[in-house]
C-alpha atoms as a PDB file:
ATOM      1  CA  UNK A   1      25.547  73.840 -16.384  1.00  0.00           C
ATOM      2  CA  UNK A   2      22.966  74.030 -13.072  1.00  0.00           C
ATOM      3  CA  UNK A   3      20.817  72.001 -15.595  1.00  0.00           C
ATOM      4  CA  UNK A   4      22.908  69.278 -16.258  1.00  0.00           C
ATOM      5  CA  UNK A   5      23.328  68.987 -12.652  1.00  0.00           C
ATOM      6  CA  UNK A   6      19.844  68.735 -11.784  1.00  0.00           C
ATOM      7  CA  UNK A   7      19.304  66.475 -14.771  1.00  0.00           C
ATOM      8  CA  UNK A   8      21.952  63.969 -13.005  1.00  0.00           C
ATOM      9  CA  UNK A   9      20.437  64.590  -9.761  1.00  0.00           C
ATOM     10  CA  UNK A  10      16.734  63.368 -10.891  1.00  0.00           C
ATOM     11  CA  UNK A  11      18.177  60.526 -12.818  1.00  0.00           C
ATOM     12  CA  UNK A  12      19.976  58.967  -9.909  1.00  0.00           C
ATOM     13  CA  UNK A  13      17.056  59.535  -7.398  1.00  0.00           C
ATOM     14  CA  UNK A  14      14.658  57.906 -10.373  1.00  0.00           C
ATOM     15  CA  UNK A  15      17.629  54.922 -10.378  1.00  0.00           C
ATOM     16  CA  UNK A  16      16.790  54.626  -6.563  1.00  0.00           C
ATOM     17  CA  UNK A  17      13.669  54.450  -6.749  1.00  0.00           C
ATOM     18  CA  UNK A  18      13.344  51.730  -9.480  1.00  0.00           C
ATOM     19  CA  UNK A  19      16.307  49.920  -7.002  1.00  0.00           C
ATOM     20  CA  UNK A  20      13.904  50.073  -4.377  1.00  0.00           C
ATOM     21  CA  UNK A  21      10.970  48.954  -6.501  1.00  0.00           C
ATOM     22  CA  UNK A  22      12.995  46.044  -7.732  1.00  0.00           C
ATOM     23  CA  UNK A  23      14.119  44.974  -4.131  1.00  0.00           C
ATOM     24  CA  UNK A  24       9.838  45.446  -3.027  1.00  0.00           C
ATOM     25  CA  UNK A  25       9.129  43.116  -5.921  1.00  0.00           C
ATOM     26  CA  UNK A  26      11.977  40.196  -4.890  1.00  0.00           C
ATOM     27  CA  UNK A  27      10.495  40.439  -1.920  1.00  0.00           C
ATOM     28  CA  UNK A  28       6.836  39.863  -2.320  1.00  0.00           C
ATOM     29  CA  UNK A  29       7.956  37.129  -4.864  1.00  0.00           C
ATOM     30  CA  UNK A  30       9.817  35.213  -1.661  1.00  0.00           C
ATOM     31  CA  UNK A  31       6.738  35.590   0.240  1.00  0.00           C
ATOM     32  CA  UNK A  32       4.839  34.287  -2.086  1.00  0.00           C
ATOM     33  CA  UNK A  33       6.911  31.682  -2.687  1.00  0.00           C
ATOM     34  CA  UNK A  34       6.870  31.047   1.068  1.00  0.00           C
ATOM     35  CA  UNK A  35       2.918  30.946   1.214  1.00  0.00           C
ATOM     36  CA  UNK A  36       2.774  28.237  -1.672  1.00  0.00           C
ATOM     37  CA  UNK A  37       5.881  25.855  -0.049  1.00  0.00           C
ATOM     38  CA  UNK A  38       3.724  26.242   3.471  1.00  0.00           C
ATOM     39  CA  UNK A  39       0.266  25.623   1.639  1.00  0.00           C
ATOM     40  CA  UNK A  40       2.125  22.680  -0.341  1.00  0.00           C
ATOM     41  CA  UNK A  41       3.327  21.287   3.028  1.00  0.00           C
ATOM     42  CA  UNK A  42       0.359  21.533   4.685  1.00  0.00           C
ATOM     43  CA  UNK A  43      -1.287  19.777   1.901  1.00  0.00           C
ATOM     44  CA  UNK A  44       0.951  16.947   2.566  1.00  0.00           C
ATOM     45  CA  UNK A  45       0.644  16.431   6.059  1.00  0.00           C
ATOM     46  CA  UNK A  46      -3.453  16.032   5.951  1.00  0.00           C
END
């Protein structure tokens, strides 16, 4: 029964953690996405 428990325990905190590794990701995807708009609009204005 303690097993189980800790089972469900280690699963959630390994759900977390890919949560928070998914959230990381979507962010350094917006920033690059920012980078290559700003490069892009620099582009255009020279």
């Amino acid at each position: 029964m303690e097993l189980v428990r800790m089972l469900i325990m280690v699963m959630m905190l390994l759900l977390l953690l890919l949560l928070l590794l998914l959230l990381l990701l979507l962010l350094l995807l917006l920033l690059l996405l920012l980078l290559l708009l700003t490069m892009l609009m620099m582009m255009l204005w020279l």
